[in-house]
PDB file of N, CA and C in Angstrom:
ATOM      1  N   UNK A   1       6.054  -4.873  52.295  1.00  0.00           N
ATOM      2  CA  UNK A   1       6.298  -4.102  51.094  1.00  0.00           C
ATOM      3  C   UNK A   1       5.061  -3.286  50.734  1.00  0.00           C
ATOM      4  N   UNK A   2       5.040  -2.217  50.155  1.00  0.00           N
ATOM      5  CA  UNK A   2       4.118  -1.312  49.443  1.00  0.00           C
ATOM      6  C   UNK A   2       3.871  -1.470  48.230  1.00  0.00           C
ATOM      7  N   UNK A   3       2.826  -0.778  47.499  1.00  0.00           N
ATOM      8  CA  UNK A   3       2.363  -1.569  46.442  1.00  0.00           C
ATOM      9  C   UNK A   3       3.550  -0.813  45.436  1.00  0.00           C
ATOM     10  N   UNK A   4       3.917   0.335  46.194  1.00  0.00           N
ATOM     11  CA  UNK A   4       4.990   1.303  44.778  1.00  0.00           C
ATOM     12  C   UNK A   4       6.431   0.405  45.342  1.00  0.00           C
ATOM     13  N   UNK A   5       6.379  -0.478  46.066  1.00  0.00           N
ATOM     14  CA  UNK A   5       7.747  -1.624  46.256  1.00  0.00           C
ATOM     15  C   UNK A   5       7.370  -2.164  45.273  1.00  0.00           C
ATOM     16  N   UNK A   6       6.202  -3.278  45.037  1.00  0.00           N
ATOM     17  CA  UNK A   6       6.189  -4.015  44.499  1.00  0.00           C
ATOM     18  C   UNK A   6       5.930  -3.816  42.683  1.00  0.00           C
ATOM     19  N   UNK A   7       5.494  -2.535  42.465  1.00  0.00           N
ATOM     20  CA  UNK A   7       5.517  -2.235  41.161  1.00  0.00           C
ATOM     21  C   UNK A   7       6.791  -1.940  40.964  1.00  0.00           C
ATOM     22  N   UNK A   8       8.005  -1.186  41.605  1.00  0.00           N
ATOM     23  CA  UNK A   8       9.345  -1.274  41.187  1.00  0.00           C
ATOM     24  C   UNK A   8       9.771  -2.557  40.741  1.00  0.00           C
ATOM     25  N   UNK A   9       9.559  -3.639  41.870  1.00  0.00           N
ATOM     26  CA  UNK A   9      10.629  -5.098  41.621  1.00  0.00           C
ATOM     27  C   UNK A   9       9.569  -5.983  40.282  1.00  0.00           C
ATOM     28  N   UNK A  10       8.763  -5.279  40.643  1.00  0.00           N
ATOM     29  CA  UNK A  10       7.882  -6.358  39.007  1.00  0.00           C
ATOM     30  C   UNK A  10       8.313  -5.401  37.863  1.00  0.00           C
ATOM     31  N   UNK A  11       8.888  -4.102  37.967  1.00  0.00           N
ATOM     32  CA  UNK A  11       9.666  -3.405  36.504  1.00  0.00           C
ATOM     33  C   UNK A  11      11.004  -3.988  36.045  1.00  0.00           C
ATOM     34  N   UNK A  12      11.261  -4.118  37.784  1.00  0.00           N
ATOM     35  CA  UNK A  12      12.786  -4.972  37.445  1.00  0.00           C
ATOM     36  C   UNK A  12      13.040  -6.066  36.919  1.00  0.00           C
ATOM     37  N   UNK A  13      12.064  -6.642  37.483  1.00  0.00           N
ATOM     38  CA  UNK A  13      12.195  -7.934  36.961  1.00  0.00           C
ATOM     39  C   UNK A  13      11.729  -8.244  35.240  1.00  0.00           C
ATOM     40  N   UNK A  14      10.469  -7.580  34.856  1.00  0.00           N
ATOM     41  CA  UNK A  14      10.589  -7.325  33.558  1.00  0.00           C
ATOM     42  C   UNK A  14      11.640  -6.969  32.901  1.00  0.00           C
ATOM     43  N   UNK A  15      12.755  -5.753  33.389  1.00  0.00           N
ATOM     44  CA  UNK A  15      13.795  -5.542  32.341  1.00  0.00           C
ATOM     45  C   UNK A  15      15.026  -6.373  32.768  1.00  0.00           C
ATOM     46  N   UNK A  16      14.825  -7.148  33.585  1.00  0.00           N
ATOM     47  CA  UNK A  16      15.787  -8.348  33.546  1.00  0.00           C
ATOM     48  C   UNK A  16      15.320  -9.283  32.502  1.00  0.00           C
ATOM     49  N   UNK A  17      14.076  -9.630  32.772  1.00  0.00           N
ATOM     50  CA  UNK A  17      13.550 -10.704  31.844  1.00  0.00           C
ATOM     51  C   UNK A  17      13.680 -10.109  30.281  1.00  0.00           C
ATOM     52  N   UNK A  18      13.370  -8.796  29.922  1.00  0.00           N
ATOM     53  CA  UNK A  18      13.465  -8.460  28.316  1.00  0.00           C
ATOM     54  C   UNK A  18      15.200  -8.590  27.935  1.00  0.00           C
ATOM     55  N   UNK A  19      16.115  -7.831  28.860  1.00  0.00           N
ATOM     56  CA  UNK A  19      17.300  -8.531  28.694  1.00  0.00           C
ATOM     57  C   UNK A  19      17.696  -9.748  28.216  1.00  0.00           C
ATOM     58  N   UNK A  20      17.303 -10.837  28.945  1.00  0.00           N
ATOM     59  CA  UNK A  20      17.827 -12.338  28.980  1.00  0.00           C
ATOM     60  C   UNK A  20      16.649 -13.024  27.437  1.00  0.00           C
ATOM     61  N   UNK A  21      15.529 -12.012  26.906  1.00  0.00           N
ATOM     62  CA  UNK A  21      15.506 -12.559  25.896  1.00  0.00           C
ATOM     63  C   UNK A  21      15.933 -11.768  24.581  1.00  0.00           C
ATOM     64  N   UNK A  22      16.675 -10.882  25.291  1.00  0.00           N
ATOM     65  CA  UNK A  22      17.321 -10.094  23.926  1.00  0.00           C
ATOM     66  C   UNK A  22      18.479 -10.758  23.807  1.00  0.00           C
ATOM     67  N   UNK A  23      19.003 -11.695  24.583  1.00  0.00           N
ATOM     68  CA  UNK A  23      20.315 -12.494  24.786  1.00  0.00           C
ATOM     69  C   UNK A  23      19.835 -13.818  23.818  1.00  0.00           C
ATOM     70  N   UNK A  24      18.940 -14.279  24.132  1.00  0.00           N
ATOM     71  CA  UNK A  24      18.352 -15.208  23.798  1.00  0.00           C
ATOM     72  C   UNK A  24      18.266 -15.320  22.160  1.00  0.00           C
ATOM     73  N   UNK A  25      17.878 -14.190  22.042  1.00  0.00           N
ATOM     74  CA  UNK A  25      17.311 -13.779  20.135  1.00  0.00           C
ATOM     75  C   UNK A  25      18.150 -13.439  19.816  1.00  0.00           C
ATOM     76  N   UNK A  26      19.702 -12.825  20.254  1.00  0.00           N
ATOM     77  CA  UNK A  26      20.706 -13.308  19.042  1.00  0.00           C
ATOM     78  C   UNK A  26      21.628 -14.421  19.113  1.00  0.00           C
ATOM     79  N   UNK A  27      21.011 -14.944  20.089  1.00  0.00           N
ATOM     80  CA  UNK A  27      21.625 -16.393  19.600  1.00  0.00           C
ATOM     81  C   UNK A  27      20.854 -17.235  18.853  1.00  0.00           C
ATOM     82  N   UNK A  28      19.622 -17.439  18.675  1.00  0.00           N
ATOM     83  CA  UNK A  28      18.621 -17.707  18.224  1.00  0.00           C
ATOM     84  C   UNK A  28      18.453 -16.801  16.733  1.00  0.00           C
ATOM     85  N   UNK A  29      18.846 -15.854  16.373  1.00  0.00           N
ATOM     86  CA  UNK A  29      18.520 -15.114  15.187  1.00  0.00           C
ATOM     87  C   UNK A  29      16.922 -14.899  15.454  1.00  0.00           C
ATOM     88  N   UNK A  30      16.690 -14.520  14.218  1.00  0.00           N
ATOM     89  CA  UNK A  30      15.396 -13.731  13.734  1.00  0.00           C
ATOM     90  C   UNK A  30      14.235 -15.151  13.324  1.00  0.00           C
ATOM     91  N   UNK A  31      13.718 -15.677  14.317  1.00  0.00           N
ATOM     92  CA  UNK A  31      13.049 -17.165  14.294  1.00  0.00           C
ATOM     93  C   UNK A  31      11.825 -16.308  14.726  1.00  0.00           C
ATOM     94  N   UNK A  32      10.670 -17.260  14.529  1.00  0.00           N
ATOM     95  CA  UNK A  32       9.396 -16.742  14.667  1.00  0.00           C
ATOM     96  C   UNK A  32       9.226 -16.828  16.296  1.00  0.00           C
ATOM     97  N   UNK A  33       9.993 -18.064  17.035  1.00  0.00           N
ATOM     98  CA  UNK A  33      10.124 -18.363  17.858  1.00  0.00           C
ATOM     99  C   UNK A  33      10.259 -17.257  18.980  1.00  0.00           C
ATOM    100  N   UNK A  34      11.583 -16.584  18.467  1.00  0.00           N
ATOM    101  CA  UNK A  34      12.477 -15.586  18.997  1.00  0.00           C
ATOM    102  C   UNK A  34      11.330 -14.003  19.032  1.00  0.00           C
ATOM    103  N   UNK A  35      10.966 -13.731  17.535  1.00  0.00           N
ATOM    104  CA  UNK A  35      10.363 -12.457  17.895  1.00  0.00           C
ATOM    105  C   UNK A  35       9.266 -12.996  18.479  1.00  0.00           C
ATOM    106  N   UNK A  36       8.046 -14.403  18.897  1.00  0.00           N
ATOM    107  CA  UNK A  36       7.096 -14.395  19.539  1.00  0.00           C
ATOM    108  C   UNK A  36       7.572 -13.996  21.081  1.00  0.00           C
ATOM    109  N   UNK A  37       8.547 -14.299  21.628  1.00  0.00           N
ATOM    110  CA  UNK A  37       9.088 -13.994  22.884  1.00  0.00           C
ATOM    111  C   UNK A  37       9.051 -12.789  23.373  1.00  0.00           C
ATOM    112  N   UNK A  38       9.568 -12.006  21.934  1.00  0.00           N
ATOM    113  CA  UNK A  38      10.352 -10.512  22.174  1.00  0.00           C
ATOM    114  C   UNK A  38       8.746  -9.620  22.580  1.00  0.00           C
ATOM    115  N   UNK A  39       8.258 -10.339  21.643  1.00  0.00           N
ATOM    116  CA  UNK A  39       6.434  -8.952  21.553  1.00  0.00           C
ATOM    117  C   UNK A  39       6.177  -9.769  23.303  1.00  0.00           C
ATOM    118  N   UNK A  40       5.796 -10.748  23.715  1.00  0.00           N
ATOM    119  CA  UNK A  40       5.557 -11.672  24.827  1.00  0.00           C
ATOM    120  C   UNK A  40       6.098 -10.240  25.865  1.00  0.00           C
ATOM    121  N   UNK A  41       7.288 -10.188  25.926  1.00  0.00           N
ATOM    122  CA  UNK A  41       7.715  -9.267  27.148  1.00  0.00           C
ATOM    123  C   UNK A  41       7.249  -7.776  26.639  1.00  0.00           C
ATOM    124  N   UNK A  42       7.306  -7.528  25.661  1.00  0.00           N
ATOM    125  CA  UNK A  42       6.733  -6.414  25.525  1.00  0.00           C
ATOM    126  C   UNK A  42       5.391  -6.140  26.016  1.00  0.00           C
ATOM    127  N   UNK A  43       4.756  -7.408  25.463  1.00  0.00           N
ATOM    128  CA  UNK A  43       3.375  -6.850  25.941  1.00  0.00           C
ATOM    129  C   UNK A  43       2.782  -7.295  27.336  1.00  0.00           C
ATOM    130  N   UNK A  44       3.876  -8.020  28.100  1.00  0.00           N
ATOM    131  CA  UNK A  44       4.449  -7.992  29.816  1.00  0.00           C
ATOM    132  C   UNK A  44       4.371  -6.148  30.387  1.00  0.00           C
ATOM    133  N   UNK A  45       4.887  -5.708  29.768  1.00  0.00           N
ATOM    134  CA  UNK A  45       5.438  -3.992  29.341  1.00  0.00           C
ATOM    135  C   UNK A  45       4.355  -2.944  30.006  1.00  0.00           C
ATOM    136  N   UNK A  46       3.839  -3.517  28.446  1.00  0.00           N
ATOM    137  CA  UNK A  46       2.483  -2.564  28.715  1.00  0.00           C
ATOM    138  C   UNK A  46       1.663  -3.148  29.277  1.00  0.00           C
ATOM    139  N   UNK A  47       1.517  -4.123  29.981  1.00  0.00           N
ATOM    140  CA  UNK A  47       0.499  -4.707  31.131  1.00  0.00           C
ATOM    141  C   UNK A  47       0.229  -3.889  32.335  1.00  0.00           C
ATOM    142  N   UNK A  48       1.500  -4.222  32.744  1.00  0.00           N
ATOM    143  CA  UNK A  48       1.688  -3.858  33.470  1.00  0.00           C
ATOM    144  C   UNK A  48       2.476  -2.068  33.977  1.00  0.00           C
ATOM    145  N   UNK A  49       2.138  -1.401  33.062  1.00  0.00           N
ATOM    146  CA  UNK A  49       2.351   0.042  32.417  1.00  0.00           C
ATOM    147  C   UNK A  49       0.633   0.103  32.850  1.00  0.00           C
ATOM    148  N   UNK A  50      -0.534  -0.553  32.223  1.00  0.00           N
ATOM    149  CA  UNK A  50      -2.029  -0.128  32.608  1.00  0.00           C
ATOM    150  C   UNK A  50      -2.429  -0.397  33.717  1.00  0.00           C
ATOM    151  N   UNK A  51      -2.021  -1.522  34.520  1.00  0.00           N
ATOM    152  CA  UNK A  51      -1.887  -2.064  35.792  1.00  0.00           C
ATOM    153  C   UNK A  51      -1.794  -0.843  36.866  1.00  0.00           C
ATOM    154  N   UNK A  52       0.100  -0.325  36.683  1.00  0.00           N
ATOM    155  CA  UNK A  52       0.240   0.268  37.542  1.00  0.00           C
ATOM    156  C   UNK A  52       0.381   1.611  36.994  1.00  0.00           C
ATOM    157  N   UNK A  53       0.470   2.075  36.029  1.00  0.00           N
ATOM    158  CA  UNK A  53       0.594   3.431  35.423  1.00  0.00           C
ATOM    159  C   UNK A  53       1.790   3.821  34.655  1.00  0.00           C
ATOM    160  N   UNK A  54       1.509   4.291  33.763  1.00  0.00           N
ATOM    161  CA  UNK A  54       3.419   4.651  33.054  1.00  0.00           C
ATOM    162  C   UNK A  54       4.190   5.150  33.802  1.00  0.00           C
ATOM    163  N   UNK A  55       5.422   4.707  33.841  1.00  0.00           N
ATOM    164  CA  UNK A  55       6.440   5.533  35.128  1.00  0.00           C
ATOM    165  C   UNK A  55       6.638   6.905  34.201  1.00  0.00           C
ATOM    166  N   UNK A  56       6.509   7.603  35.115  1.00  0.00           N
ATOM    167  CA  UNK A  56       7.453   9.226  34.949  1.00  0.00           C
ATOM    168  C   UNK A  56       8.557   9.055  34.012  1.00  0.00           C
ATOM    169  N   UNK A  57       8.747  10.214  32.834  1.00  0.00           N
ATOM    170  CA  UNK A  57       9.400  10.278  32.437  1.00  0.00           C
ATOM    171  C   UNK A  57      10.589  10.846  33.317  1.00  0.00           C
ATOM    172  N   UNK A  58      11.900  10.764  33.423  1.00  0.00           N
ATOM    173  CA  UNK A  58      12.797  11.366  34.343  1.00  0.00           C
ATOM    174  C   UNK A  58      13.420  12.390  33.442  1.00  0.00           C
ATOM    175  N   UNK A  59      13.199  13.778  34.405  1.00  0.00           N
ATOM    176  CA  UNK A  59      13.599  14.730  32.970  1.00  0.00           C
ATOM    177  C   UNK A  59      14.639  15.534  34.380  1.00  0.00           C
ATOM    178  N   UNK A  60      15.690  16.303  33.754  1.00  0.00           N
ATOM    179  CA  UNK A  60      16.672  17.055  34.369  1.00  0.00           C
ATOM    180  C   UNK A  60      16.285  17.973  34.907  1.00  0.00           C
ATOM    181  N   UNK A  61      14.907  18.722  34.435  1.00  0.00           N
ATOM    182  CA  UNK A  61      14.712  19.848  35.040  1.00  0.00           C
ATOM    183  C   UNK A  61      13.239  19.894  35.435  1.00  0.00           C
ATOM    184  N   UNK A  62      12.750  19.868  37.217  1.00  0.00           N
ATOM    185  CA  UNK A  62      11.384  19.604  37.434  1.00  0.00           C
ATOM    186  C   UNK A  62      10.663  20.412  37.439  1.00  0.00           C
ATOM    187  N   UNK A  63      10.921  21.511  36.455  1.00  0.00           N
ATOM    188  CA  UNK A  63       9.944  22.798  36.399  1.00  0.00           C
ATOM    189  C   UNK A  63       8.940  22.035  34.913  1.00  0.00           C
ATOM    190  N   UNK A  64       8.091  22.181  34.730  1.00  0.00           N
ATOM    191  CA  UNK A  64       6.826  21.762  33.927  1.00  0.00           C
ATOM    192  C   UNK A  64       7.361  22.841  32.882  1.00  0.00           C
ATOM    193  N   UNK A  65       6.812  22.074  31.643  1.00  0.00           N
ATOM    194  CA  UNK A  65       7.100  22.107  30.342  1.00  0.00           C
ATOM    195  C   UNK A  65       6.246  23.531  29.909  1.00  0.00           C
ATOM    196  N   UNK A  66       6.724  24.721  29.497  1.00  0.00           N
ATOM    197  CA  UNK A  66       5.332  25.621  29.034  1.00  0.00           C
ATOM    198  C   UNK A  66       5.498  25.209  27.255  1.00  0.00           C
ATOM    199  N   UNK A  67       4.116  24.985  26.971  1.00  0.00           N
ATOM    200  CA  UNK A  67       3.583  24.895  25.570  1.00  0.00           C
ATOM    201  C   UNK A  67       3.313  26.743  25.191  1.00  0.00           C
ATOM    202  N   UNK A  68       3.568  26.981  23.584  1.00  0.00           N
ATOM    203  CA  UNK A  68       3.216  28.145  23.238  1.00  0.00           C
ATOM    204  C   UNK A  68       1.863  27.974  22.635  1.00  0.00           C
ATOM    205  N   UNK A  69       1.410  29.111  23.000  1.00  0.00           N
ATOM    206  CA  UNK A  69      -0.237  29.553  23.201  1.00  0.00           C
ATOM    207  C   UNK A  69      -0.825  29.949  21.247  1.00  0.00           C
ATOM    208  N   UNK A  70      -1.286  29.059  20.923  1.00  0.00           N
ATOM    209  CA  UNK A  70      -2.064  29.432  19.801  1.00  0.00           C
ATOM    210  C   UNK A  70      -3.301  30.330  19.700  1.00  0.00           C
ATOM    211  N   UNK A  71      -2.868  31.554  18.973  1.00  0.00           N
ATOM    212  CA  UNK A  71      -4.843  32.483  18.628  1.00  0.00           C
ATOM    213  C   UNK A  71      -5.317  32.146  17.987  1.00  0.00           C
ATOM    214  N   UNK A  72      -6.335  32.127  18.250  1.00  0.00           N
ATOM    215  CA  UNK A  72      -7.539  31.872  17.255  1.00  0.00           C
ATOM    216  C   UNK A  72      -8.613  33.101  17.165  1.00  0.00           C
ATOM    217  N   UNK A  73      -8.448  33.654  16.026  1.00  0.00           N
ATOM    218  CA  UNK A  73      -8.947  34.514  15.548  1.00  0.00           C
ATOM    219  C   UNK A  73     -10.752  34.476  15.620  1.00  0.00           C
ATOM    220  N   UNK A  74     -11.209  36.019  16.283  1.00  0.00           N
ATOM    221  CA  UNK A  74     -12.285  35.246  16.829  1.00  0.00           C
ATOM    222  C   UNK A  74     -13.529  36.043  15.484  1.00  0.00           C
ATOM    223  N   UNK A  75     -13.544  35.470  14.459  1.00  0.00           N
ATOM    224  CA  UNK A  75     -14.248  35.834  12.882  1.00  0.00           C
ATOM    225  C   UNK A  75     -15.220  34.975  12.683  1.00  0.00           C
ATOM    226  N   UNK A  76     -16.031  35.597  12.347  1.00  0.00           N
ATOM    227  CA  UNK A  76     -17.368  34.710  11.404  1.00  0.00           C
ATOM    228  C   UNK A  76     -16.644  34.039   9.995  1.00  0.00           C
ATOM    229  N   UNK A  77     -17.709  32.447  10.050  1.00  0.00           N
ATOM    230  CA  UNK A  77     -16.954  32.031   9.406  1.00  0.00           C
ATOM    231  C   UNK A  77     -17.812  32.070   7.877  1.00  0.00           C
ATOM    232  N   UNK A  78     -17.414  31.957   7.061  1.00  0.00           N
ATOM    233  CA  UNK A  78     -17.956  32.146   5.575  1.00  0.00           C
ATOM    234  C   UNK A  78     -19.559  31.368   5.812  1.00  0.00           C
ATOM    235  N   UNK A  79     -20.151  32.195   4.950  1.00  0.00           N
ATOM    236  CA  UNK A  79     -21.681  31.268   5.057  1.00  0.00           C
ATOM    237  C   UNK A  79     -21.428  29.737   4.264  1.00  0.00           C
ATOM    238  N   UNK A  80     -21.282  29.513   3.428  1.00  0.00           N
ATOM    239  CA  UNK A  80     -20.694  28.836   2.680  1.00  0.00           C
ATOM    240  C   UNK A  80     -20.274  27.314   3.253  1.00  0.00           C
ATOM    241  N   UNK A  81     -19.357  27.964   4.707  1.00  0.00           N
ATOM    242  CA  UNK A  81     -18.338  26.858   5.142  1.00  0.00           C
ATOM    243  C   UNK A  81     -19.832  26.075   5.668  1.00  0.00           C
ATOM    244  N   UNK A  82     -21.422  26.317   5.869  1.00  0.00           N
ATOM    245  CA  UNK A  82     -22.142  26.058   6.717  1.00  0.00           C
ATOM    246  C   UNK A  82     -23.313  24.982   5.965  1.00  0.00           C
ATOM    247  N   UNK A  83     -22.699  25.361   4.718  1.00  0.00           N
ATOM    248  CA  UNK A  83     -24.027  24.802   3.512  1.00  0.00           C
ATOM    249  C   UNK A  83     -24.884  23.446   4.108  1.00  0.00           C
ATOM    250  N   UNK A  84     -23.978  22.340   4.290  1.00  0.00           N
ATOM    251  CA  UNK A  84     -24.149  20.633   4.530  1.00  0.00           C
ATOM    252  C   UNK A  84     -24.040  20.462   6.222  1.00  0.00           C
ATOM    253  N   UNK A  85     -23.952  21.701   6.482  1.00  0.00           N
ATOM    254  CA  UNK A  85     -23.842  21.249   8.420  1.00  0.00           C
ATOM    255  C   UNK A  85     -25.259  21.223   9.174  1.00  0.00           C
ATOM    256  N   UNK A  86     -25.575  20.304  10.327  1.00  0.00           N
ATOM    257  CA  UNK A  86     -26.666  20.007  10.671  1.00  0.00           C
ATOM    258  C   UNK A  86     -26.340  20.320  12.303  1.00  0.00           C
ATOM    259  N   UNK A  87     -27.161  21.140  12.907  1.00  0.00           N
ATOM    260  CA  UNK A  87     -26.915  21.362  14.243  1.00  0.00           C
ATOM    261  C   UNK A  87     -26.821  19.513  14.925  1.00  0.00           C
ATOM    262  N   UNK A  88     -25.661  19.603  15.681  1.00  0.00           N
ATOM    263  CA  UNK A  88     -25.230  18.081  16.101  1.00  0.00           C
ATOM    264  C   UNK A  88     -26.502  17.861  17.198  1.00  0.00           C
ATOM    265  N   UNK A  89     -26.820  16.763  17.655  1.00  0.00           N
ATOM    266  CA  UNK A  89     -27.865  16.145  18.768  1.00  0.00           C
ATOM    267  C   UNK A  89     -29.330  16.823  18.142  1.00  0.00           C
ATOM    268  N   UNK A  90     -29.658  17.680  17.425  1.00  0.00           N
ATOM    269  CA  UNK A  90     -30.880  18.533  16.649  1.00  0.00           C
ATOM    270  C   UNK A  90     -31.390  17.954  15.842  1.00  0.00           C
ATOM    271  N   UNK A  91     -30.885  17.331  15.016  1.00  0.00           N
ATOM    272  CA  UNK A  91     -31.147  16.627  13.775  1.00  0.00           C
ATOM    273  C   UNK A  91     -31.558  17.971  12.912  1.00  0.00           C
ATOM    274  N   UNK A  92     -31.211  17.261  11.507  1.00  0.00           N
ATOM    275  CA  UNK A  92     -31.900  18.306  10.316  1.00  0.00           C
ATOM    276  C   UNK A  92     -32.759  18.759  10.342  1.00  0.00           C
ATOM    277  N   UNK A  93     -33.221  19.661   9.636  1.00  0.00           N
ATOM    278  CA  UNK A  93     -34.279  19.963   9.165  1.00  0.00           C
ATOM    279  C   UNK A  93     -34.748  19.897   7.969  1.00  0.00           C
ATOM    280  N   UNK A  94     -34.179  18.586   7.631  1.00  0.00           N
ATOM    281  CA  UNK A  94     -34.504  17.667   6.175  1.00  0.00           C
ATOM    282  C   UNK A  94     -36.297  17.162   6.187  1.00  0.00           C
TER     283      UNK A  94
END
């Protein structure tokens, strides 16, 4: 097996396992018991989400998303806005 085998069947098996305790917790109701379980696989989840990486979202169309382009106006900014600012890593000249 490959390691992208074995990160599939350890996803699977997580959403088998969050299944069988979502089965679990309503038979069980809302017990401290029950939601300690529920966060338990969750945070199974994201373990293993940092482990092996977030899967791909699966989207219908594999052309990449374009974002719209913000200007920024390229103006001096008021003297004013500058009164209390200290060149950063410079230190004051207090």
């Amino acid at each position: 097996m490959t390691v992208k085998d074995d990160v599939r069947a350890a996803r699977q098996a997580v959403r088998t396992l969050e299944q069988a305790v979502r089965t679990l917790a309503g038979r069980y109701g809302d017990t401290l018991d029950a939601r300690r379980l529920t966060v338990d696989v969750e945070r199974v989840q994201q373990d293993l989400d940092l482990l092996a990486g977030a899967p791909a979202p699966e989207r219908a169309d594999p052309r990449p998303v374009m974002q719209s382009m913000e200007t920024i106006d390229d103006t001096a900014y008021p003297q004013e806005f500058w009164i209390d600012a200290e060149d950063e890593g410079l230190g004051g000249g207090r």
